[in-house]
Protein backbone atom coordinates (compact mmCIF):
# COMPACT_ATOMS: atom_id res chain seq x y z
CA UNK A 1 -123.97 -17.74 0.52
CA UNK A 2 -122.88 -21.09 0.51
CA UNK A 3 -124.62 -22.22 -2.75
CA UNK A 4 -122.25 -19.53 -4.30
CA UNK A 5 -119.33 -20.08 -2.28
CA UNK A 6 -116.96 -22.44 -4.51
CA UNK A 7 -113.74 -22.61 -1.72
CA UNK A 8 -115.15 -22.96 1.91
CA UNK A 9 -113.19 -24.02 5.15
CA UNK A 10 -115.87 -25.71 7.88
CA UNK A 11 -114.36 -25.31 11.30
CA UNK A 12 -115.91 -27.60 13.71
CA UNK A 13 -116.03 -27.31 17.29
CA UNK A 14 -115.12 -29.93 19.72
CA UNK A 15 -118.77 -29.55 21.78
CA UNK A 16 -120.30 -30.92 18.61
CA UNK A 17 -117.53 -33.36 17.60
CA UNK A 18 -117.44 -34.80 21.29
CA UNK A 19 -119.97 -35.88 22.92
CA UNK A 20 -120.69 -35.08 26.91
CA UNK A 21 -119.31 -38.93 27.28
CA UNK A 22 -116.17 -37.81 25.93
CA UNK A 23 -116.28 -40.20 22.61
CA UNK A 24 -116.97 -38.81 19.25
CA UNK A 25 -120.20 -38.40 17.79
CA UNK A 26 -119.94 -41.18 14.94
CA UNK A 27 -123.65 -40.35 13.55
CA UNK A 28 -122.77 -37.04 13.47
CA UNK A 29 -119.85 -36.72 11.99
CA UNK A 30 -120.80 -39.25 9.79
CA UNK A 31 -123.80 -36.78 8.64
CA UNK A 32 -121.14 -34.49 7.95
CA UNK A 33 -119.16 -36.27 5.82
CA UNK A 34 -122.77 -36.94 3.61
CA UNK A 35 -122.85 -33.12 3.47
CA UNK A 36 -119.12 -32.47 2.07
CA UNK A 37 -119.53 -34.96 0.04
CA UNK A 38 -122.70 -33.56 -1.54
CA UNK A 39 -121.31 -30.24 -1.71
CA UNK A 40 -118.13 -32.11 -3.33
CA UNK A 41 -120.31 -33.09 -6.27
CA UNK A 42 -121.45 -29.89 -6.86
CA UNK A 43 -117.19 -29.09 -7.21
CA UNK A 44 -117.09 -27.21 -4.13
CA UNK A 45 -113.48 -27.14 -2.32
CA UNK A 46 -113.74 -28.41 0.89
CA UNK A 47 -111.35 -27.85 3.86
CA UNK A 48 -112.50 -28.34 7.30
CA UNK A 49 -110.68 -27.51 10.76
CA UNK A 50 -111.57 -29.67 12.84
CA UNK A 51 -111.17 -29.75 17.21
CA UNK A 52 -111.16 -32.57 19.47
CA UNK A 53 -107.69 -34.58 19.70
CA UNK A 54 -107.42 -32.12 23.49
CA UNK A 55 -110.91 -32.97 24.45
CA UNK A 56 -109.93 -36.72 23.48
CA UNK A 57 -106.52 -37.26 24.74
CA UNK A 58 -107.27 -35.92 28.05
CA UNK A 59 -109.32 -38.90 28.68
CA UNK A 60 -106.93 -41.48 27.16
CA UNK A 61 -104.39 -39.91 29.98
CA UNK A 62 -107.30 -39.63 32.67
CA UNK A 63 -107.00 -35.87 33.24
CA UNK A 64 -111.24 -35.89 33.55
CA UNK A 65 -112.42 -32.40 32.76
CA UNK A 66 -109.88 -30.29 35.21
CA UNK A 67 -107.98 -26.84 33.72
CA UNK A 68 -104.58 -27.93 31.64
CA UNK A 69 -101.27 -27.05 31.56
CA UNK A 70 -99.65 -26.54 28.69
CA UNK A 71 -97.54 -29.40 28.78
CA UNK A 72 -100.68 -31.55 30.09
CA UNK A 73 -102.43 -30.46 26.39
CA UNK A 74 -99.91 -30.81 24.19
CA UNK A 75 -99.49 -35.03 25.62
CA UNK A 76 -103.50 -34.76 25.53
CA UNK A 77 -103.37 -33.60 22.05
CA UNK A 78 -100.86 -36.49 20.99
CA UNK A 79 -103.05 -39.01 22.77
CA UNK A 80 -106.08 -37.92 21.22
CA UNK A 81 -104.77 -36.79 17.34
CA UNK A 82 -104.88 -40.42 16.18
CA UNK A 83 -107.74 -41.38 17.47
CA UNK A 84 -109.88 -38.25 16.35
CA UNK A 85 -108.18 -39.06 13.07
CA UNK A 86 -109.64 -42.31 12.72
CA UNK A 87 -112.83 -41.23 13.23
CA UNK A 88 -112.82 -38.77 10.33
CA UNK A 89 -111.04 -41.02 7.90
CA UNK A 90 -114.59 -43.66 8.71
CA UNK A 91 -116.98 -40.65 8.50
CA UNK A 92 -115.35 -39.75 5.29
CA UNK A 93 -114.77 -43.40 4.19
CA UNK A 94 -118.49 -44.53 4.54
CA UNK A 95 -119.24 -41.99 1.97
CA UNK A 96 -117.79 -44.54 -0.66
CA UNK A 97 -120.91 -46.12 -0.46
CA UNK A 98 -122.92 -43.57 -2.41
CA UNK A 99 -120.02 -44.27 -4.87
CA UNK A 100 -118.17 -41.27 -3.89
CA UNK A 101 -114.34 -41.42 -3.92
CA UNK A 102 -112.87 -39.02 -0.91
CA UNK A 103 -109.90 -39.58 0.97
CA UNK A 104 -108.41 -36.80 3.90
CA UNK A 105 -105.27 -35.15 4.28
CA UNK A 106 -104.18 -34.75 7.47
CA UNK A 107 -102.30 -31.09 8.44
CA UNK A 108 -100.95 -29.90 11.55
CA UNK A 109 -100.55 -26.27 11.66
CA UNK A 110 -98.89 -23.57 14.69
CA UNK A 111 -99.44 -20.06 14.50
CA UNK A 112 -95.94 -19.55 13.47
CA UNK A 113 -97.13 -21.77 10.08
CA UNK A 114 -99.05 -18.47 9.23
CA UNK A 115 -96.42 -15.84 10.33
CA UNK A 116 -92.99 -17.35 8.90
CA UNK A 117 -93.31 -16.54 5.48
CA UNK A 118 -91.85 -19.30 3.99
CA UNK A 119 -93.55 -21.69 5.92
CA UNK A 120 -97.01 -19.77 5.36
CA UNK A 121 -96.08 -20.88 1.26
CA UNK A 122 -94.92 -23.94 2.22
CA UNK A 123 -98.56 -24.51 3.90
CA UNK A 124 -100.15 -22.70 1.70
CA UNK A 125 -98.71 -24.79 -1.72
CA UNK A 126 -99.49 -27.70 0.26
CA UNK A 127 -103.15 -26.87 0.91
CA UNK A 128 -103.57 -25.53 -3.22
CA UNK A 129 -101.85 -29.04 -4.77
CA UNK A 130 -104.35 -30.89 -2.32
CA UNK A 131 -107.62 -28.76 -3.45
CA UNK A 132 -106.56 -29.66 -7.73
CA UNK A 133 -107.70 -33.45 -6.66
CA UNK A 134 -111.61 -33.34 -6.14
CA UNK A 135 -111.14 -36.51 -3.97
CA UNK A 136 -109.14 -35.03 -1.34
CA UNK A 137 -110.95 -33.56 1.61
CA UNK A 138 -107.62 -31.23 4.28
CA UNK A 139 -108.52 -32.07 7.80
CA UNK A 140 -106.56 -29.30 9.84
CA UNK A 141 -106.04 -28.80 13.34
CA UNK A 142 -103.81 -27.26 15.47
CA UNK A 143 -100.21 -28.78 16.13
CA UNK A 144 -100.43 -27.91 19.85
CA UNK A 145 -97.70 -31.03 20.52
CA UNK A 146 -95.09 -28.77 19.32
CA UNK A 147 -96.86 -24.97 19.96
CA UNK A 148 -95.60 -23.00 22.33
CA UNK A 149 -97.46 -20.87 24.64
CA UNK A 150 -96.26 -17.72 22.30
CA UNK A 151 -96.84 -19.23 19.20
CA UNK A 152 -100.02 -20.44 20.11
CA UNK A 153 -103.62 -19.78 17.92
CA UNK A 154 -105.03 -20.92 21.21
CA UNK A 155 -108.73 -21.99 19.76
CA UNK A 156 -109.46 -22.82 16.01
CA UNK A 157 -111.68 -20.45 15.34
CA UNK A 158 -108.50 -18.08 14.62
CA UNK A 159 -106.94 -21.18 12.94
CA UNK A 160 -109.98 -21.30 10.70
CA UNK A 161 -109.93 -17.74 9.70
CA UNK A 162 -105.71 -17.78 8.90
CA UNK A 163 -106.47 -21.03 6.49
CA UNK A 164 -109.33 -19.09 4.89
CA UNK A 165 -107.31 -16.40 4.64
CA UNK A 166 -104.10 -18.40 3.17
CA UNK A 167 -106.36 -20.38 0.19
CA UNK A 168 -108.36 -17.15 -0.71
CA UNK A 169 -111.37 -18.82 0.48
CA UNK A 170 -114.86 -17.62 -0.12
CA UNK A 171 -116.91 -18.70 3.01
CA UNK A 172 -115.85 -19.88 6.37
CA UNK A 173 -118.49 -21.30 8.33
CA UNK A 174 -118.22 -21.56 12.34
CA UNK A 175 -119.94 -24.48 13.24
CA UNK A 176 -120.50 -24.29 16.82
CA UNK A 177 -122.84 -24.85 19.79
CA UNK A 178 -124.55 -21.51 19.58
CA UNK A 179 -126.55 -20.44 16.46
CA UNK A 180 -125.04 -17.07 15.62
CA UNK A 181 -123.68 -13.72 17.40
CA UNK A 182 -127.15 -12.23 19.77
CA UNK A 183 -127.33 -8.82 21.38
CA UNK A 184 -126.66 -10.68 24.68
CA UNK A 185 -125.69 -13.76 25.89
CA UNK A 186 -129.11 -15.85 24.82
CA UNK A 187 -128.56 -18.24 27.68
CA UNK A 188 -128.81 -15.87 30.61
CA UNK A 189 -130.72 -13.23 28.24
CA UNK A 190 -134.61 -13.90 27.02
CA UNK A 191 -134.68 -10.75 25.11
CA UNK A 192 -131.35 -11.23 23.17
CA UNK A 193 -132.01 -10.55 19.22
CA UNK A 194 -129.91 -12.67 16.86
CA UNK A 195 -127.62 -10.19 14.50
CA UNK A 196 -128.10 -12.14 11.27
CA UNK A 197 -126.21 -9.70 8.67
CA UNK A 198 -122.83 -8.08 10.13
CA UNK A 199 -120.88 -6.03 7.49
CA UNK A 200 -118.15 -4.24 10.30
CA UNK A 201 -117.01 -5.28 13.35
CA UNK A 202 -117.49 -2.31 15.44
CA UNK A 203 -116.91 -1.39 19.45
CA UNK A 204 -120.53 -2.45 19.52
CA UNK A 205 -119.90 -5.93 17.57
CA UNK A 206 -117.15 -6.64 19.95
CA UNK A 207 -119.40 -6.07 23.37
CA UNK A 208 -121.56 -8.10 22.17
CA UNK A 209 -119.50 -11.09 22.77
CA UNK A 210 -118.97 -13.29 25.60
CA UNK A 211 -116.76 -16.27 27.06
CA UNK A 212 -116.38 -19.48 26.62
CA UNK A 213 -119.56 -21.91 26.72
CA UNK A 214 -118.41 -25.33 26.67
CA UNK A 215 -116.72 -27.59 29.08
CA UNK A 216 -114.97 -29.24 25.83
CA UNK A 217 -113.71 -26.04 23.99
CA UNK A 218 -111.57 -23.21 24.05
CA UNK A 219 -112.96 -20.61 21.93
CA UNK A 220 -116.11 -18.77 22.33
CA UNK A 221 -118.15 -15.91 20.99
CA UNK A 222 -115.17 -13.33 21.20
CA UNK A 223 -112.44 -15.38 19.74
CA UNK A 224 -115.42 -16.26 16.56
CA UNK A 225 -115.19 -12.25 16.45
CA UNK A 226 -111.82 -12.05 16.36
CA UNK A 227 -111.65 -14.51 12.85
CA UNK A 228 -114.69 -12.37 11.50
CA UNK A 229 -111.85 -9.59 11.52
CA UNK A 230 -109.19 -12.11 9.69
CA UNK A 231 -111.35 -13.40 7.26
CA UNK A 232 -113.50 -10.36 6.37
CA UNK A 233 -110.01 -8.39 5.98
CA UNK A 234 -109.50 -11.27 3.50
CA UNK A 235 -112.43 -10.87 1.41
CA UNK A 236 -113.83 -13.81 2.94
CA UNK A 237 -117.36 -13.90 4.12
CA UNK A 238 -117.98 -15.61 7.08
CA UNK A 239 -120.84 -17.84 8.66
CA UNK A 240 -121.75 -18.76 12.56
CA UNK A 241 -123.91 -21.33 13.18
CA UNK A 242 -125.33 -24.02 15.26
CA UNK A 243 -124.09 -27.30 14.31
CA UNK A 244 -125.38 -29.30 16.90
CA UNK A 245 -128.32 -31.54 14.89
CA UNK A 246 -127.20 -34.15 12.39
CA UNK A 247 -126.42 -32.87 8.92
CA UNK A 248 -125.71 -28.88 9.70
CA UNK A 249 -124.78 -28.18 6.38
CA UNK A 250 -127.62 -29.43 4.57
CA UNK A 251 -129.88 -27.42 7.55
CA UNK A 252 -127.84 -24.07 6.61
CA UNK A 253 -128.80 -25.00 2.82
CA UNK A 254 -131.98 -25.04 3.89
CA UNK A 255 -132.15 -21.48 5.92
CA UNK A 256 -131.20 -22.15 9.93
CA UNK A 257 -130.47 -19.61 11.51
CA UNK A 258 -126.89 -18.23 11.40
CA UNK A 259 -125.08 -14.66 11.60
CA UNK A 260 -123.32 -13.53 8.18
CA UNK A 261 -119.97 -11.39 8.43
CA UNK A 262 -120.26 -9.87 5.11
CA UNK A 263 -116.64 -9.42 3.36
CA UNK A 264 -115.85 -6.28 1.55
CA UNK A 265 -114.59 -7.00 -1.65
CA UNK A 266 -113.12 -10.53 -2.95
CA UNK A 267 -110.13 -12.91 -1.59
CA UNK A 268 -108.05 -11.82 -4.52
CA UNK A 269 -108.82 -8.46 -4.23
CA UNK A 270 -107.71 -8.13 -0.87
CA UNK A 271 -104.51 -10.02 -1.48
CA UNK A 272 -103.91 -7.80 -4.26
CA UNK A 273 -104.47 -4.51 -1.46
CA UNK A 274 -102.08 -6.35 0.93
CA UNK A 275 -99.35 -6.67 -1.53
CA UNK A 276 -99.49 -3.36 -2.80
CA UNK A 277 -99.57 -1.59 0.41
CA UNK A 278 -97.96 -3.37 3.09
CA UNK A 279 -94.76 -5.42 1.62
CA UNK A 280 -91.63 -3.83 1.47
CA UNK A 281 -89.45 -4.61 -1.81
CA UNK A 282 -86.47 -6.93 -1.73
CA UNK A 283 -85.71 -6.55 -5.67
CA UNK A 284 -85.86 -5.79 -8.91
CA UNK A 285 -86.92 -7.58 -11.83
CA UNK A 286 -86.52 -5.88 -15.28
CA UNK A 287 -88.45 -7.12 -17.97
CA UNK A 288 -88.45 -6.50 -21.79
CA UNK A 289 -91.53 -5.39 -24.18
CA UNK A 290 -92.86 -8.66 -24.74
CA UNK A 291 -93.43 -9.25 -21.13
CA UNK A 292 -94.56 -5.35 -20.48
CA UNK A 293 -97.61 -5.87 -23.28
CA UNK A 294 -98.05 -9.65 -21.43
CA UNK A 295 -98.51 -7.95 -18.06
CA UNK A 296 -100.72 -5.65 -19.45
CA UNK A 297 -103.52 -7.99 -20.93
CA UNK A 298 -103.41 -9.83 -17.67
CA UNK A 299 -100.82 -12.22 -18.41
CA UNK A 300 -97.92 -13.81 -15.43
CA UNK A 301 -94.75 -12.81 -15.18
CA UNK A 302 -92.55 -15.88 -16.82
CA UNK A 303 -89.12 -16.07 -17.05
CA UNK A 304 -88.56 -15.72 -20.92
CA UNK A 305 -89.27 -11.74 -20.86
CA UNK A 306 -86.95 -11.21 -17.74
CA UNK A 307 -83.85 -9.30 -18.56
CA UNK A 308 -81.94 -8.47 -15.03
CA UNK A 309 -82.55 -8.90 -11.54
CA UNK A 310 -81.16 -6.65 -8.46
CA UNK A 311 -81.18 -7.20 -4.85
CA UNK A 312 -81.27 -10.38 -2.48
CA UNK A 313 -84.61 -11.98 -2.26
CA UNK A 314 -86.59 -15.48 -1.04
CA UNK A 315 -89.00 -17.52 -2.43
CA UNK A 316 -92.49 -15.35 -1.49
CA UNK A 317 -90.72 -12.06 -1.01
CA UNK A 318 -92.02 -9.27 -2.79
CA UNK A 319 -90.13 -7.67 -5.90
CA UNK A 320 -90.70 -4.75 -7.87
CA UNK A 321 -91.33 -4.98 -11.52
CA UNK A 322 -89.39 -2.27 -14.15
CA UNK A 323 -89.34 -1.80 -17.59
CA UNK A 324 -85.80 -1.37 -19.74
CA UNK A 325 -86.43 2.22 -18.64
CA UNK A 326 -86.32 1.69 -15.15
CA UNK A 327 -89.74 2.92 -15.03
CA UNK A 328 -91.75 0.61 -12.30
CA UNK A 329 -94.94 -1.24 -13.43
CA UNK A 330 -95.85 -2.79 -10.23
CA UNK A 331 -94.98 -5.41 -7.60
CA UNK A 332 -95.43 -9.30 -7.20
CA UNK A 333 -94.25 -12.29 -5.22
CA UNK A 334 -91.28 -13.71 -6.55
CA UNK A 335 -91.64 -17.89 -7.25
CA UNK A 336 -87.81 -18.64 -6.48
CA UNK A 337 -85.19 -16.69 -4.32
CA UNK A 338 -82.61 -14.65 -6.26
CA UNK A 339 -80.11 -16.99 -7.44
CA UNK A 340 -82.28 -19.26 -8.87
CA UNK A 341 -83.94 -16.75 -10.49
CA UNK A 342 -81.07 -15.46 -11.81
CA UNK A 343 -80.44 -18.99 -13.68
CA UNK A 344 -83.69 -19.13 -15.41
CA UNK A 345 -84.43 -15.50 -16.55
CA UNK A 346 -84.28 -15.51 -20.64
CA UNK A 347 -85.03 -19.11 -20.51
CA UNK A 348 -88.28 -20.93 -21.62
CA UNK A 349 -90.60 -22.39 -18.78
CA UNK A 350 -90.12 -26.12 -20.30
CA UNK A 351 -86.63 -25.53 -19.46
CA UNK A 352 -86.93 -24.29 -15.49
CA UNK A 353 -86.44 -28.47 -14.41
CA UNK A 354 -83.10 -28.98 -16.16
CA UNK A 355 -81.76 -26.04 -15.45
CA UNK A 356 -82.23 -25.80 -11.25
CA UNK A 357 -82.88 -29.53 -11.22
CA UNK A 358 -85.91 -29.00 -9.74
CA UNK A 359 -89.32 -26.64 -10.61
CA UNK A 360 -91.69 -24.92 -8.44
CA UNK A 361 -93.88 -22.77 -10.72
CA UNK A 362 -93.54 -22.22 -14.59
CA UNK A 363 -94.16 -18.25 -13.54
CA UNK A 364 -91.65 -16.14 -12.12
CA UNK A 365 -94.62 -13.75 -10.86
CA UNK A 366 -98.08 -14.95 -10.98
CA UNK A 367 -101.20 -12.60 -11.90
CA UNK A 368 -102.41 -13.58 -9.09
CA UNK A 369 -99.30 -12.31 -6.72
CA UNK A 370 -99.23 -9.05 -8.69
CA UNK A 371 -100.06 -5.80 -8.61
CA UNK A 372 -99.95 -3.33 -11.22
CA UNK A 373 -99.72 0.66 -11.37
């Protein structure tokens, strides 16, 4: 799965980033680094989630290894960000050496990133215009300084699975202290049987899971289920494996063990499902012939074949698409909010700029955010 993966996001837990002396595991993470940088070269998009800046922080602010408060972890997350930082920008730096050129981008994400829709296309633009340059390498954790307790993901294996899902990824991979999803708790259980290929998450699936098993982490085997159900609803397969030993993505090249959530169709696919069936229309765009045949052979929607628009609409809301008839074609995600749109239609891409003084997309609908009938 991963040799045919070409987007993947690698979440890391903090029991492998941090070691049981409460530093970071340099050789480690700087085996890691080797291993994205490999799979780089073979033009691979690589975004990782990454834990730690909590586990870090608390022992900058000499809270030792008691229960949090809220509060308590979002100044142990601030303590610990910049240091945890650091560490990847060296791992990632020392790859240089092998004359590859990678640099990280740093994101802090909340839960409400991924729920606000303009801020989920905010992130989400961010994320795409970093994957066009090979170099760059998104680090992203969770921006639990400012994260309520509502608007909370709470571990990053959920964080993971909500950036998967918001690039279209292909493969997210759960690295993590345990080498897949067993029958029973492995630890306590002798005869526990690894599940190695999971295509549903059923009642059964669920039981199966436990707590927490690290003194450094907040996630466990349940919340790894609940992003298999983000990220397969995606189209997005998912991995869970042990990423304890130097390397661990050159060891799942070579076959260690792992459990596979098997997606049901494609990333774009699914999109294409969610926008047909679960967004409500906020407009209307009516396009002439030349843009009907366009959409037809697979084309965008650009603004040179629009005609009229209707209704009051935001950048990512979703619009219906009409002929001169009235008759509907489809549905898409509208590039600019209504007035602006309303200043471009007739008008040549080239043109978009000088008109609004500023451009976002030369597409008022793109393939990819649309759905025909």
């Amino acid at each position: 799965m991963l040799t045919v993966a070409k987007r993947i996001v690698i979440k890391i837990g903090s029991s492998l980033i941090i070691g049981e002396d409460g530093h970071v595991r340099k050789e480690w993470l700087s085996s890691l680094a080797q291993d994205i940088a490999e799979l780089k070269r073979c033009g691979k998009e690589i975004i990782v989630v990454t834990s730690g800046a909590v586990g870090l922080g608390r022992h900058v602010l000499a809270y030792g290894m008691r229960k949090l408060e809220l509060e308590e972890k979002q100044a142990a997350a601030a303590a610990g960000q910049i240091p945890l930082f650091i560490q990847w920008y060296k791992a990632i730096e020392s790859c240089r050496e092998n004359g590859d050129y990678l640099y990280p981008a740093q994101i802090l994400l909340t839960a409400d990133d991924s729920i606000n829709r303009r801020r989920y296309l905010n992130a989400r633009n961010t994320l795409e215009t970093l994957l066009e340059n090979p170099s760059i390498i998104p680090i992203i954790n969770e921006n639990d300084t400012v994260a309520t307790a509502e608007l909370r993901f709470g571990d990053n294996d959920r964080l993971a699975a909500r950036v998967a899902q918001m690039v279209g990824a292909d493969l997210l991979i759960l690295f993590s202290d345990i080498d897949g999803l067993y029958s029973a708790d492995p630890r306590t259980n002798p005869n526990a049987v690894l599940q190695r290929k999971i295509d549903e998450i059923t009642p059964e699936t669920e039981a199966m899971a436990g707590g927490a098993g690290s003194s450094v982490g907040t996630g466990g085997m349940a919340t790894k289920i609940s992003a298999a159900k983000i990220a397969m609803a995606a189209g997005c397969n998912m991995i869970i494996a042990k990423g304890i030993e130097n390397h661990p993505l050159q060891k799942l090249l070579d076959g260690v063990k792992h459990s596979l959530f098997i997606a049901k169709g494609s990333p774009l696919s699914a999109r294409k499902h969610w926008i047909a069936g679960s967004l409500h229309p906020a407009g209307t765009i009516t396009i002439d012939a030349g843009a009907v045949r366009a959409l037809q052979t697979g084309k965008s929607l650009l603004p040179a074949g629009v005609t009229a628009i209707s209704g009051e609409f935001e950048r990512g809301d979703t619009v219906l698409i009409c002929d001169a008839n009235g008759f509907k074609l489809g549905r898409g995600l509208i590039s600019y909010n209504a007035a602006d749109a309303k200043r471009i239609i007739g008008k040549k891409s080239v043109e978009i700029e000088q008109i609004l003084g500023f451009k976002r997309r030369d597409v008022l609908i793109h393939r990819d955010d649309m759905v025909l009938e």
